[in-house]
N, C-alpha and C. Protein backbone atom coordinates (compact mmCIF):
# COMPACT_ATOMS: atom_id res chain seq x y z
N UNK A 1 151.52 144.96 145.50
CA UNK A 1 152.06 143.99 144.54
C UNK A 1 153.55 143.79 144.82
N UNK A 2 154.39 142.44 145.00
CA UNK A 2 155.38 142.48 145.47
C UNK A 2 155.93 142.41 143.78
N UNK A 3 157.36 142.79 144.38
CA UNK A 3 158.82 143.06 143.49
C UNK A 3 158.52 142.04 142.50
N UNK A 4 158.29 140.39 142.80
CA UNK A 4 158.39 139.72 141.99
C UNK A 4 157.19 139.65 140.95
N UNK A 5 156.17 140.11 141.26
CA UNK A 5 154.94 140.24 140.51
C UNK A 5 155.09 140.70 139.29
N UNK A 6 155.49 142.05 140.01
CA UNK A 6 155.71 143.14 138.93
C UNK A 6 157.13 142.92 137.78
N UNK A 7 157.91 141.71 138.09
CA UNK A 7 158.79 141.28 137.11
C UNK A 7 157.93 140.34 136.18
N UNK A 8 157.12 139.83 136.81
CA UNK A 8 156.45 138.78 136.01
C UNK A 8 155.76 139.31 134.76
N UNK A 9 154.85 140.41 135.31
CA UNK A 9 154.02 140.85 134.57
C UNK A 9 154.71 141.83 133.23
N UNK A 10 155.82 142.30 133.62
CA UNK A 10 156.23 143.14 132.86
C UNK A 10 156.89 142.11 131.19
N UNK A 11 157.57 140.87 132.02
CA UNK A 11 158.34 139.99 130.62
C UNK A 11 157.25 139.46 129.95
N UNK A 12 156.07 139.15 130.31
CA UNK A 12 155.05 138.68 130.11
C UNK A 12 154.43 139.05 128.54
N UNK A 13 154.90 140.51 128.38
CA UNK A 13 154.46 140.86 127.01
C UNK A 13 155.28 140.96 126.14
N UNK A 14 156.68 140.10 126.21
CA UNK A 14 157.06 139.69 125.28
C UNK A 14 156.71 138.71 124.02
N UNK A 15 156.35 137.65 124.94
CA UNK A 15 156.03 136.48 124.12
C UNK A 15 154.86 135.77 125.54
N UNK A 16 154.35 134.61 124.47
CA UNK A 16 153.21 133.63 125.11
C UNK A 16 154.40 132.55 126.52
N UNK A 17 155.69 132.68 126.13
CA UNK A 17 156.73 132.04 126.71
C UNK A 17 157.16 132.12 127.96
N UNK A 18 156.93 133.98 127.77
CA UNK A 18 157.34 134.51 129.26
C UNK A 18 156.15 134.66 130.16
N UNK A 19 155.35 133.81 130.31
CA UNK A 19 154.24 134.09 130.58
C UNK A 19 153.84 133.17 132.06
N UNK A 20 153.72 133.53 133.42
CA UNK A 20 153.42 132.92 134.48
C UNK A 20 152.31 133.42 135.16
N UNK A 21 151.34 132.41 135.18
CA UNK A 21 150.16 132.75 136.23
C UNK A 21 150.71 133.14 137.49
N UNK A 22 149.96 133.72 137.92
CA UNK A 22 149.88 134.20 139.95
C UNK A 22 148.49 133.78 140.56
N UNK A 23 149.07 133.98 142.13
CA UNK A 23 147.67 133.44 142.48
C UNK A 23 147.23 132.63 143.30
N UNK A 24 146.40 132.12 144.17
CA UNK A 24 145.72 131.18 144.39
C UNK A 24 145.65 130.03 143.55
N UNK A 25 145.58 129.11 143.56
CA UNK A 25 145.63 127.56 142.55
C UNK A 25 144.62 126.37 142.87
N UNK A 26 144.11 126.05 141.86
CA UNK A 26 143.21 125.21 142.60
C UNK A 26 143.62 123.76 141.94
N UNK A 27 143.10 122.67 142.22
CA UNK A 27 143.66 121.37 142.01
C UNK A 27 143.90 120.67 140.62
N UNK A 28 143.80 121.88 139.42
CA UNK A 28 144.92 121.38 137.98
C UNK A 28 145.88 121.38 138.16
N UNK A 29 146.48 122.84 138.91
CA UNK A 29 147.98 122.94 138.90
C UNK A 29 148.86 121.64 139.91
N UNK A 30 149.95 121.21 139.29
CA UNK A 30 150.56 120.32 140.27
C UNK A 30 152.11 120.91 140.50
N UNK A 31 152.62 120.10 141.17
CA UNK A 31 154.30 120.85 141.31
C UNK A 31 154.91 120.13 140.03
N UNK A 32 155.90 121.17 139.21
CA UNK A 32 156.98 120.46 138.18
C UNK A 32 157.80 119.78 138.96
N UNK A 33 158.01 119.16 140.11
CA UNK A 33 158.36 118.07 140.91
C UNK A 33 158.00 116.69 140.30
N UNK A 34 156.44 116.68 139.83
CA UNK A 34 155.73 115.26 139.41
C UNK A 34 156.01 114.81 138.09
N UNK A 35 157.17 116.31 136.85
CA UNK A 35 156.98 116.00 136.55
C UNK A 35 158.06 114.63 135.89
N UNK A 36 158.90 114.59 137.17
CA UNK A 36 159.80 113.32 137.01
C UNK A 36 159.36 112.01 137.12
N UNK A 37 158.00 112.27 137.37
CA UNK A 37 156.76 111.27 137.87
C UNK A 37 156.87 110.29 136.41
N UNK A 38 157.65 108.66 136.47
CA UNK A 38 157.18 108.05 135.43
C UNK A 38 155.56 108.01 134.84
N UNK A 39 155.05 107.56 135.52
CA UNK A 39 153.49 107.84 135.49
C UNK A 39 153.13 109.37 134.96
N UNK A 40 153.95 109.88 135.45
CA UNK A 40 152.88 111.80 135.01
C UNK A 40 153.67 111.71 133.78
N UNK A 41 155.10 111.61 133.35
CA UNK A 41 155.61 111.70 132.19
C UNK A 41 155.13 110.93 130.97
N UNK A 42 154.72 109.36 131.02
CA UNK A 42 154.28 108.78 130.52
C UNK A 42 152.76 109.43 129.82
N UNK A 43 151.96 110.10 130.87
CA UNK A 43 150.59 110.08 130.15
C UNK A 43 151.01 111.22 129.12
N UNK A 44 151.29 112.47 129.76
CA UNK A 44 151.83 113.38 128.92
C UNK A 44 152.28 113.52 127.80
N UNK A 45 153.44 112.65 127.55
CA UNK A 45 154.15 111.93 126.15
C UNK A 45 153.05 111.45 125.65
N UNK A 46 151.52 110.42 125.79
CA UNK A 46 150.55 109.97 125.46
C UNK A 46 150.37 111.44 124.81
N UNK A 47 149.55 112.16 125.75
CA UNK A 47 148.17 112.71 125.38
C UNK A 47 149.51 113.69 124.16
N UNK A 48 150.56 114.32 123.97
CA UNK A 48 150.99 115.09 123.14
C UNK A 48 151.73 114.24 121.77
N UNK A 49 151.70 112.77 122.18
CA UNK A 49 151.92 111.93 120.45
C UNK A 49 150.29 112.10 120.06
N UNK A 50 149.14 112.20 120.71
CA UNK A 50 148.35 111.95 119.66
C UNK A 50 147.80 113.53 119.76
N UNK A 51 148.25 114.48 119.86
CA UNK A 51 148.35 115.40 119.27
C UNK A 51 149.10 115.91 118.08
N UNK A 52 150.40 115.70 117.97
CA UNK A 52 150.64 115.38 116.94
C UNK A 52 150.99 114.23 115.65
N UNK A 53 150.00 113.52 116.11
CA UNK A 53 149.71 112.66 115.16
C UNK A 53 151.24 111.30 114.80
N UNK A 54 151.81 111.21 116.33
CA UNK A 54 153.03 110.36 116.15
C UNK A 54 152.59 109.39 116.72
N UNK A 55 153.26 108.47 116.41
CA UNK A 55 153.48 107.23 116.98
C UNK A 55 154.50 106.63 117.72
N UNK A 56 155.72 107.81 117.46
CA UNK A 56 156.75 107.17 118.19
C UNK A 56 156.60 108.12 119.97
N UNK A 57 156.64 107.41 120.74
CA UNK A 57 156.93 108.25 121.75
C UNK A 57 157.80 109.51 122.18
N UNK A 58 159.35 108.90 122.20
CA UNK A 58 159.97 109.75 122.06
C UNK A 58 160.48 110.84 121.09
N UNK A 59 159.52 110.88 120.04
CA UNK A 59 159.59 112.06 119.43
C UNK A 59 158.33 112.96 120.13
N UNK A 60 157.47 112.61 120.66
CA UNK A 60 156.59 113.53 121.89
C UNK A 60 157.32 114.30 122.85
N UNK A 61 158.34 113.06 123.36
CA UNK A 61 158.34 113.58 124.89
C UNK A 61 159.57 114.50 124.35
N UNK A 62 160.74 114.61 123.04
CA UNK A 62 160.80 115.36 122.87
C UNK A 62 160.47 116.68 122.61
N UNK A 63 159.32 116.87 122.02
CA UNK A 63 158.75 118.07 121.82
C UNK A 63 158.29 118.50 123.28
N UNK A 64 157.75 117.79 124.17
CA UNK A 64 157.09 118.31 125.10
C UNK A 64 158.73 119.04 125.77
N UNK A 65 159.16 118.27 126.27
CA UNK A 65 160.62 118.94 126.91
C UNK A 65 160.82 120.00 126.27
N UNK A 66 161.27 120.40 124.99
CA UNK A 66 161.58 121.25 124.82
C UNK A 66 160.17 122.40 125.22
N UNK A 67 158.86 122.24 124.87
CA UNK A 67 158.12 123.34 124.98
C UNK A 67 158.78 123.87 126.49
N UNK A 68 158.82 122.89 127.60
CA UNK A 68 158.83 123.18 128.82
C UNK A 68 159.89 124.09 129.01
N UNK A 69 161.10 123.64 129.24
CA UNK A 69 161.97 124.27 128.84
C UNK A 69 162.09 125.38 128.40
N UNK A 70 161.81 125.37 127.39
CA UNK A 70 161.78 126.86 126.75
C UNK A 70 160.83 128.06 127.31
N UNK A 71 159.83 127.49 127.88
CA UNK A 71 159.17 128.42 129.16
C UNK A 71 159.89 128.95 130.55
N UNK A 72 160.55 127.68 130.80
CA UNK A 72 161.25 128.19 132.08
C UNK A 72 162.31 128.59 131.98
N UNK A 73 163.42 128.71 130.94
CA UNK A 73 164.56 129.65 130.40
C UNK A 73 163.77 130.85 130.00
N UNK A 74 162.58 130.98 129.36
CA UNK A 74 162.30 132.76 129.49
C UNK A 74 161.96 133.25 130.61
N UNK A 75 161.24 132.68 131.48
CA UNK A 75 160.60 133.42 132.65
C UNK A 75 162.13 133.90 133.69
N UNK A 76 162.93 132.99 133.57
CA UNK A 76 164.12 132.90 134.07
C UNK A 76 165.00 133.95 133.40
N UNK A 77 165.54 134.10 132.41
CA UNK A 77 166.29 135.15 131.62
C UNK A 77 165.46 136.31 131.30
N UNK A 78 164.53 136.46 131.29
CA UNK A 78 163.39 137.59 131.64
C UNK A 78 163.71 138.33 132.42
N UNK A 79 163.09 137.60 133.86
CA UNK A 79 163.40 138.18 135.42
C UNK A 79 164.95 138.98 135.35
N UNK A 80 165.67 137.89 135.13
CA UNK A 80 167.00 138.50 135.04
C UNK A 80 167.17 139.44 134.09
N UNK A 81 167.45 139.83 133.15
CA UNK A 81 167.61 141.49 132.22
C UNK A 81 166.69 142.52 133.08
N UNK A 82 165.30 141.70 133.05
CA UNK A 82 164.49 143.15 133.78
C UNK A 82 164.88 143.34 135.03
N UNK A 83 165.78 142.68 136.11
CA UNK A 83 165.56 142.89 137.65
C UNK A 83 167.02 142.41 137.87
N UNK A 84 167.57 141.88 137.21
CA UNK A 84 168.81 141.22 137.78
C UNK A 84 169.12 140.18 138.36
N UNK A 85 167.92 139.62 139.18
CA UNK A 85 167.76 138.27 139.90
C UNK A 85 166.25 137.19 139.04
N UNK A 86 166.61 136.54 139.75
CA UNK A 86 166.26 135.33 139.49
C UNK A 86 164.80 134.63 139.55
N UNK A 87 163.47 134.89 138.99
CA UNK A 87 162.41 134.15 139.76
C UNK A 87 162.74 132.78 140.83
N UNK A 88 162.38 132.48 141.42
CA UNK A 88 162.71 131.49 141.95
C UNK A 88 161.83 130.11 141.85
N UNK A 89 162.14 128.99 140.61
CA UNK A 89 161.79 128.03 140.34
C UNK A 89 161.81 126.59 141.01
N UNK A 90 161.74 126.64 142.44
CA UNK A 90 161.83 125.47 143.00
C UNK A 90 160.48 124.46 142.29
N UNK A 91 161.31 122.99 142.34
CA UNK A 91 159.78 122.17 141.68
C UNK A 91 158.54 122.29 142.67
N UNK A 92 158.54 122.75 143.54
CA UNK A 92 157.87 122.24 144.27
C UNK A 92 156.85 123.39 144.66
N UNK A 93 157.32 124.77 144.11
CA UNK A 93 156.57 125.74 144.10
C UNK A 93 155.96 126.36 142.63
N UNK A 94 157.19 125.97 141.84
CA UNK A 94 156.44 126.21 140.57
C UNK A 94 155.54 125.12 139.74
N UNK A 95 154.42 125.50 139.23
CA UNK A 95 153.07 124.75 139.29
C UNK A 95 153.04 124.31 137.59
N UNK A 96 152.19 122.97 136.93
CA UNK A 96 152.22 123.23 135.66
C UNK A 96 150.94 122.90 135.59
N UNK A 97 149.97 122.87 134.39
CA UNK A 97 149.26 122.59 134.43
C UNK A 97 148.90 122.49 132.35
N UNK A 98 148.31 121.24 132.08
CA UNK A 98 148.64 120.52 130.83
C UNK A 98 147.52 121.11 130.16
N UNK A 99 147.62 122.23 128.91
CA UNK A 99 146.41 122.71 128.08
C UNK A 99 147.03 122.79 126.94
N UNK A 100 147.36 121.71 125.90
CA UNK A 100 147.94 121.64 124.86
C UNK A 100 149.06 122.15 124.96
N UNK A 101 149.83 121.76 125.85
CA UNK A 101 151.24 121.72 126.40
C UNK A 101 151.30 122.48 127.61
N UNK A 102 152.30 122.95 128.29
CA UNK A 102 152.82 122.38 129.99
C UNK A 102 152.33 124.80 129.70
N UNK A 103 151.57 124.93 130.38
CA UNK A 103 151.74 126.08 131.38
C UNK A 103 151.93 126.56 132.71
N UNK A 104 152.79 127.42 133.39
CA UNK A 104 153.26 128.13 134.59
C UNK A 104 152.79 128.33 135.50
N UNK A 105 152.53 128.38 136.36
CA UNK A 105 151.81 129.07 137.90
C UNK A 105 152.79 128.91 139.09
N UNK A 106 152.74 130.21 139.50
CA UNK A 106 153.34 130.38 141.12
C UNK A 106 152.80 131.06 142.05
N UNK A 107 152.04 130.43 143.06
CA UNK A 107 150.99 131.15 144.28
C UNK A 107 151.65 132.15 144.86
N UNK A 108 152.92 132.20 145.08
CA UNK A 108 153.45 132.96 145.76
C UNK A 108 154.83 133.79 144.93
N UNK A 109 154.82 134.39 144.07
CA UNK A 109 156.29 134.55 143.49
C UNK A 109 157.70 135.37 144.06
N UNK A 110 158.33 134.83 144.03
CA UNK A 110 159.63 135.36 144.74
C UNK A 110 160.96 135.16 144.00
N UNK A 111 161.79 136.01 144.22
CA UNK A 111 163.13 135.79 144.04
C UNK A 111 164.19 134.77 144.60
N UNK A 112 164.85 133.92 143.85
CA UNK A 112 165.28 132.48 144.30
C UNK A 112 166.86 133.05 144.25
N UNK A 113 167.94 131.87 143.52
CA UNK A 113 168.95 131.97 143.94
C UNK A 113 169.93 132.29 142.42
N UNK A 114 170.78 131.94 142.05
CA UNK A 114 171.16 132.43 140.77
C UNK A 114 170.94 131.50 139.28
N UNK A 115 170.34 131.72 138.48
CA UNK A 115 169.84 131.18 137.39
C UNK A 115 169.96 129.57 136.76
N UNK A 116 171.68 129.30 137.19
CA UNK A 116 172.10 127.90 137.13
C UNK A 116 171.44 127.09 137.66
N UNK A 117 171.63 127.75 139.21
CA UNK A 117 170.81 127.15 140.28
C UNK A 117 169.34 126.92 140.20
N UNK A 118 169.03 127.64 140.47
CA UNK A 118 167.27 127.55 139.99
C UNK A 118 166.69 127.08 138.41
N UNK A 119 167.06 126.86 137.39
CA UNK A 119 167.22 126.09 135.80
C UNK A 119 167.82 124.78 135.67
N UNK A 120 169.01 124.96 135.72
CA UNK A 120 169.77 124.01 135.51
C UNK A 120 169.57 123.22 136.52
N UNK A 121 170.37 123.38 137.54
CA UNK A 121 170.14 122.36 138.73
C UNK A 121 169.04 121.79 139.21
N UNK A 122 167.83 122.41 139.45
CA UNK A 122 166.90 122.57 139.91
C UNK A 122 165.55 122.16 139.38
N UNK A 123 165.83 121.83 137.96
CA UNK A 123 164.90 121.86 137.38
C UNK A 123 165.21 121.13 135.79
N UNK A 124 166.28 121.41 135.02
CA UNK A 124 166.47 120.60 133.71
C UNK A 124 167.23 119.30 134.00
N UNK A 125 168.32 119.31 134.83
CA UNK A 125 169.10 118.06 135.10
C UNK A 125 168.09 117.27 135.71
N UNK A 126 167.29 117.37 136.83
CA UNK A 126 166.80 116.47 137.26
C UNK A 126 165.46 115.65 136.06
N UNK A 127 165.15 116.59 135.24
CA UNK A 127 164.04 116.12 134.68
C UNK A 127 164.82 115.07 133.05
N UNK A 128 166.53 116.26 133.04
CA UNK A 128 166.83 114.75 131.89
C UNK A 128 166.92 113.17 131.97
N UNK A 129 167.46 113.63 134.07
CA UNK A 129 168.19 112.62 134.18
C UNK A 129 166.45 111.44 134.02
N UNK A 130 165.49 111.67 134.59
CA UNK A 130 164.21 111.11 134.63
C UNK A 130 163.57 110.76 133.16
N UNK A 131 163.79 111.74 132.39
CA UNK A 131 163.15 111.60 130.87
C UNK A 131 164.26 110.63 130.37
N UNK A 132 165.33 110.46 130.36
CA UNK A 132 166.54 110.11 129.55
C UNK A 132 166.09 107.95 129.01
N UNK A 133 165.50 107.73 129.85
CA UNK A 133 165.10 105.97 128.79
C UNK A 133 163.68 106.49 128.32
N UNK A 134 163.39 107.64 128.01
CA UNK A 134 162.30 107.82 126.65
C UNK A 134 163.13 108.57 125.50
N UNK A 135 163.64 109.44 125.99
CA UNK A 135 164.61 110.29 124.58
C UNK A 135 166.36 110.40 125.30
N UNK A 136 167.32 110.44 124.72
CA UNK A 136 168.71 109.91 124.60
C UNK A 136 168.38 111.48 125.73
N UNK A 137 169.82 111.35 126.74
CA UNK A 137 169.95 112.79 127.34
C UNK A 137 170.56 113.27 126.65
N UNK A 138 171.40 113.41 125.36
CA UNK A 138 172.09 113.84 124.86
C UNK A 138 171.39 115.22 123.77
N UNK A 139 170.64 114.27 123.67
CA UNK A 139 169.10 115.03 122.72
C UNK A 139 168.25 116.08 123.87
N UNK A 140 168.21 115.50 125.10
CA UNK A 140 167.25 116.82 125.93
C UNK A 140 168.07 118.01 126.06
N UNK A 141 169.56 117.67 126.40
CA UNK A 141 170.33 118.63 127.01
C UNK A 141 170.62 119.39 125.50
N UNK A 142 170.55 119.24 124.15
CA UNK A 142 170.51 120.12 122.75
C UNK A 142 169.17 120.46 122.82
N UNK A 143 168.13 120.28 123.41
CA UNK A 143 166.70 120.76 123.25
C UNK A 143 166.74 122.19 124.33
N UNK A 144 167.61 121.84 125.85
CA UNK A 144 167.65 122.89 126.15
C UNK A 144 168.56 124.15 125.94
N UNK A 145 169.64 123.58 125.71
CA UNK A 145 170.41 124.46 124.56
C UNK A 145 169.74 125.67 123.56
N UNK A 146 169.50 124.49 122.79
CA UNK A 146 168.30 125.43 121.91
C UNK A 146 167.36 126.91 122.19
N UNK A 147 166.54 125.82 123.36
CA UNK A 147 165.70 126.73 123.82
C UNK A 147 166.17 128.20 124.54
N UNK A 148 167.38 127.79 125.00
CA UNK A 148 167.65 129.16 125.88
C UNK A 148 168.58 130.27 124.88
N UNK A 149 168.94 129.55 123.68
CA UNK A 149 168.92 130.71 122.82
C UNK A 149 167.76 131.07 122.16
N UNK A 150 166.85 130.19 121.81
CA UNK A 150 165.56 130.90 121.40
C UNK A 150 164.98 131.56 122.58
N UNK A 151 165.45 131.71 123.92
CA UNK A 151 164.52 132.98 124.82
C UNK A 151 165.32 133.86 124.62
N UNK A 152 166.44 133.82 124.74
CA UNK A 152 167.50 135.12 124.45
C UNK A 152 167.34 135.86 122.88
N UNK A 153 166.99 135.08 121.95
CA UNK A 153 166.77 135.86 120.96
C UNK A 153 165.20 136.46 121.04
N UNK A 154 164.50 136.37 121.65
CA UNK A 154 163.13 137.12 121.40
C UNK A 154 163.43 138.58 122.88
N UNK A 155 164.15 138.08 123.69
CA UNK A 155 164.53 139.46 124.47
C UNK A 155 165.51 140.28 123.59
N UNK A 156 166.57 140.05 122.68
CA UNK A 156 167.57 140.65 122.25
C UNK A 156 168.83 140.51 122.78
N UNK A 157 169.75 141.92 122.41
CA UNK A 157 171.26 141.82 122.78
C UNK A 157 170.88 142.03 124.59
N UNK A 158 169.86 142.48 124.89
CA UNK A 158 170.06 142.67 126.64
C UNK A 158 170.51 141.51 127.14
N UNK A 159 170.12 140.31 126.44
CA UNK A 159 170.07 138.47 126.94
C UNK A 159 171.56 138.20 126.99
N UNK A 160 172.30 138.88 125.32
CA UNK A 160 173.41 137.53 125.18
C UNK A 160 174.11 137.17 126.24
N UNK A 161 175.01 138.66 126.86
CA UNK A 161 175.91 137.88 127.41
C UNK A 161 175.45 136.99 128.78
N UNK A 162 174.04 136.82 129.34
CA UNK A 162 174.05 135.59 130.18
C UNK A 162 173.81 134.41 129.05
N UNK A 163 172.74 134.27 128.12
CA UNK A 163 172.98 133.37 127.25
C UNK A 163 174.53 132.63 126.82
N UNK A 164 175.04 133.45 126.28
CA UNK A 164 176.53 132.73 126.35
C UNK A 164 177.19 132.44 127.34
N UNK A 165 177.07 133.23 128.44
CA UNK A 165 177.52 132.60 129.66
C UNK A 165 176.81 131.10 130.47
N UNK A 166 176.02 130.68 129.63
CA UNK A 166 174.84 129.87 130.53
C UNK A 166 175.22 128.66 129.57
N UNK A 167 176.06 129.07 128.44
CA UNK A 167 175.91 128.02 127.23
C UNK A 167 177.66 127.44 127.43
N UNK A 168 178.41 128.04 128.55
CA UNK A 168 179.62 127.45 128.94
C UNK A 168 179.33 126.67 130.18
N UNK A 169 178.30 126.57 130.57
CA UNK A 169 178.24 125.25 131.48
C UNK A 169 178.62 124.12 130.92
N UNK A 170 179.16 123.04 131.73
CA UNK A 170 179.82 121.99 131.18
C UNK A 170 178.18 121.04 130.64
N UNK A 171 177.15 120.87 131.12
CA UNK A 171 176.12 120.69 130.68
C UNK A 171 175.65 120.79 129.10
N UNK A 172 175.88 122.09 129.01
CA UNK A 172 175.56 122.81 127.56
C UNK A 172 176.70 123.34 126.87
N UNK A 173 177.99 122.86 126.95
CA UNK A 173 179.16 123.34 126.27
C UNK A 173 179.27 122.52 124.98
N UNK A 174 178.84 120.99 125.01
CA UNK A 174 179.18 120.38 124.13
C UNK A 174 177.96 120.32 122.54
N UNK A 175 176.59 121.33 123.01
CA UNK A 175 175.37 121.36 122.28
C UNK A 175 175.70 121.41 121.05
N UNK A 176 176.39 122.87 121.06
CA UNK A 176 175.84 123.44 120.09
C UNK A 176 177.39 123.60 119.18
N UNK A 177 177.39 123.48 117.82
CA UNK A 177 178.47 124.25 116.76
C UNK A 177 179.18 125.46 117.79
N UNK A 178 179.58 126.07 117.98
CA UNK A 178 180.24 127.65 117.34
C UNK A 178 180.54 128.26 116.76
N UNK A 179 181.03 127.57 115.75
CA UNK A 179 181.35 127.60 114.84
C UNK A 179 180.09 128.25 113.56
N UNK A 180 178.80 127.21 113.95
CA UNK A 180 177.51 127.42 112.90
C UNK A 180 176.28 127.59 113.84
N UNK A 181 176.60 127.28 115.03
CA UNK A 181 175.29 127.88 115.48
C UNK A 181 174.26 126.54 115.13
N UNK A 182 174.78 125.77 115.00
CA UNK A 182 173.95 124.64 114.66
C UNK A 182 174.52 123.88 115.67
N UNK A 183 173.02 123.06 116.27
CA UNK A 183 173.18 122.18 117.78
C UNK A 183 173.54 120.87 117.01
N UNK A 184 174.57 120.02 117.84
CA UNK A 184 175.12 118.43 117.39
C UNK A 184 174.07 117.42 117.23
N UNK A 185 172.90 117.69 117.86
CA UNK A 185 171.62 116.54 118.29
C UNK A 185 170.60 117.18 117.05
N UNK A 186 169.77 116.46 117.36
CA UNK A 186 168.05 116.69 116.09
C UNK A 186 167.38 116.68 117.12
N UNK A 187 166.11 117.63 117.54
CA UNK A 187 165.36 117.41 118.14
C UNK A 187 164.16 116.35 117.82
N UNK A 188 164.34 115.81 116.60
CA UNK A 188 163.23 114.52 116.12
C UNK A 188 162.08 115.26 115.47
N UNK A 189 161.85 116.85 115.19
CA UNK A 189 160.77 117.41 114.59
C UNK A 189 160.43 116.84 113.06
N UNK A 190 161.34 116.18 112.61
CA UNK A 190 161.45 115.97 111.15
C UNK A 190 160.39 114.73 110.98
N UNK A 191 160.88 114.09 112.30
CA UNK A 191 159.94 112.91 112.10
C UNK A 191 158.36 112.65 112.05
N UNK A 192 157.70 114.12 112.76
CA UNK A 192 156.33 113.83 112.73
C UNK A 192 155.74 113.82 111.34
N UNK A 193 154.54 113.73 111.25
CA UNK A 193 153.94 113.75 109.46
C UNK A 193 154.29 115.42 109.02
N UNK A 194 153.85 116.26 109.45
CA UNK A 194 154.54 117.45 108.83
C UNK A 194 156.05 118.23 109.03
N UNK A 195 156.20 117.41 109.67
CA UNK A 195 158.21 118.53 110.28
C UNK A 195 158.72 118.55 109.47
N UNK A 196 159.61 119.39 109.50
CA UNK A 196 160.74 119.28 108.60
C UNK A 196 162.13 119.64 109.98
N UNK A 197 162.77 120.01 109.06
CA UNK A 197 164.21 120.68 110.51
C UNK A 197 164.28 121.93 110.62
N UNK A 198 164.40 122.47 111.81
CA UNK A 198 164.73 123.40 112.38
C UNK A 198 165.99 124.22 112.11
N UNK A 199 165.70 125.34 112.43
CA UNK A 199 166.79 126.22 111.71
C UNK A 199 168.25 126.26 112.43
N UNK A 200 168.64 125.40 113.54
CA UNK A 200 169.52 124.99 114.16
C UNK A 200 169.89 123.62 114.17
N UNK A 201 169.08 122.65 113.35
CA UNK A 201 169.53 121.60 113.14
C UNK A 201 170.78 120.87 113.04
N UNK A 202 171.08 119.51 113.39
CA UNK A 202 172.15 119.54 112.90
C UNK A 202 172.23 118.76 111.81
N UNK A 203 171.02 118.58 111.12
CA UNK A 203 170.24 118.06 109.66
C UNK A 203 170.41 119.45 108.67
N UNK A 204 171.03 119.39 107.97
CA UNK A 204 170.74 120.58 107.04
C UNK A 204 169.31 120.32 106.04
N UNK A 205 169.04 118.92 106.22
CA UNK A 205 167.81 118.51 105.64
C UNK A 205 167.04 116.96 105.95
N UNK A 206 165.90 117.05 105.90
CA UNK A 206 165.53 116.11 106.89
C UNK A 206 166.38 114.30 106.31
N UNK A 207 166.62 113.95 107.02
CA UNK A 207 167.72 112.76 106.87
C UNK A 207 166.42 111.88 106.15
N UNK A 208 167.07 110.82 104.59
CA UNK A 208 166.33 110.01 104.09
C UNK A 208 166.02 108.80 104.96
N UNK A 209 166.71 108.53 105.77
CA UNK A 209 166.83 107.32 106.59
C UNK A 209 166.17 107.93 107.83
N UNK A 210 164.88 107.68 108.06
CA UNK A 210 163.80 107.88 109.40
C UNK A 210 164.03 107.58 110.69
N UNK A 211 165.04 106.25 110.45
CA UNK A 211 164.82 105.19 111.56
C UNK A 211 166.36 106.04 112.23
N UNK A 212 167.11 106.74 111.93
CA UNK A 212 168.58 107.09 112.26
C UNK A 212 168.47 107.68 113.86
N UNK A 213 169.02 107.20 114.54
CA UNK A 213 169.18 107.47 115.63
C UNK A 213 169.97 108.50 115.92
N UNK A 214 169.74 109.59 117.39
CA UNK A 214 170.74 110.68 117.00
C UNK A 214 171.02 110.71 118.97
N UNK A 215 172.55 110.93 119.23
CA UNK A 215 173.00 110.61 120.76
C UNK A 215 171.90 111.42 121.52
């Protein structure tokens, strides 16, 4: 079992989050390469508004981003506390495959390059810059914000200081409060038939006005 396996398997029982198949793959899995794919993004945003029962699009493809996201900041800040380095998330090796939202696979797992690199670069910028005429980028880049303090808080204090270090990228500097810990953007949860806001909102309560647009 190589080095990277055995990182996988170990973050794995934290949460459903940190969680990456291994393996052989057969033709569900595709590369998170496609999924800048107008066409692959489009159905996706489909098949997860009428899961939750929306109508607006981009309150889907919000939620979907963030689920994603928030998978690949744990497997990523995982690896790292337990091993020090980095899974290595190239799109083109790491696999997703759509079962009531986006799950993991890597045929081969290995250690990549340093966390920015392999997350950020590699993998969230390119997919805002692609998602950004369905939901504002202003709103993806507070979704990933979000998310990578919600992986750091289910690992603990082992996380913060890359968490805070990851949250001074010029990318993610402007997200969030500091002040309150509350992100500048809404992720749009309020809007489906049951949401309300999130405990980082920057709604202290869901806004009377539906239609309000948020950067």
């Amino acid at each position: 079992m190589s080095d990277a396996i055995g990182v996988l398997e170990r973050i794995a029982v934290w949460s459903p989050y940190f969680s990456v198949s291994t393996g052989p793959a057969d033709d569900r899995w595709r590369p998170t390469a496609d999924l800048a794919d107008p066409a692959t993004r489009d159905a996706l945003v489909a098949d997860t508004a009428a899961r939750m029962d929306t109508d607006e699009p981009r309150v889907a493809a919000s939620t979907l981003f963030f689920g994603y996201v928030a998978r690949v900041w744990s497997v990523a800040i995982g690896s790292v506390v337990d091993s020090g380095r980095c899974i290595r998330l190239d799109p083109e090796q790491l696999l997703w495959r759509n079962d009531a939202g986006l799950h993991l696979h890597i045929t081969e797992p290995g250690f990549g390059d340093d966390i920015v690199t392999e997350v950020l670069d590699r993998q969230i910028e390119p997919l805002v810059h692609a998602w950004r005429d369905v939901v504002a980028a202003g709103l993806l880049w507070g979704n990933a914000a979000s998310a990578l303090i919600g992986a750091g808080r289910v690992i603990g204090s082992d996380a913060q200081p890359l968490v805070d270090d990851l949250l001074s990228d010029p990318r993610l500097a402007d997200t969030v409060d500091p002040a309150t810990g509350r992100r500048r953007s809404c992720c749009l949860y309020y809007r489906t038939p049951t949401g309300g806001v999130c405990g980082d909102c920057v709604f202290p309560t869901p806004p009377d006005d539906r239609s309000k647009e948020m950067p």
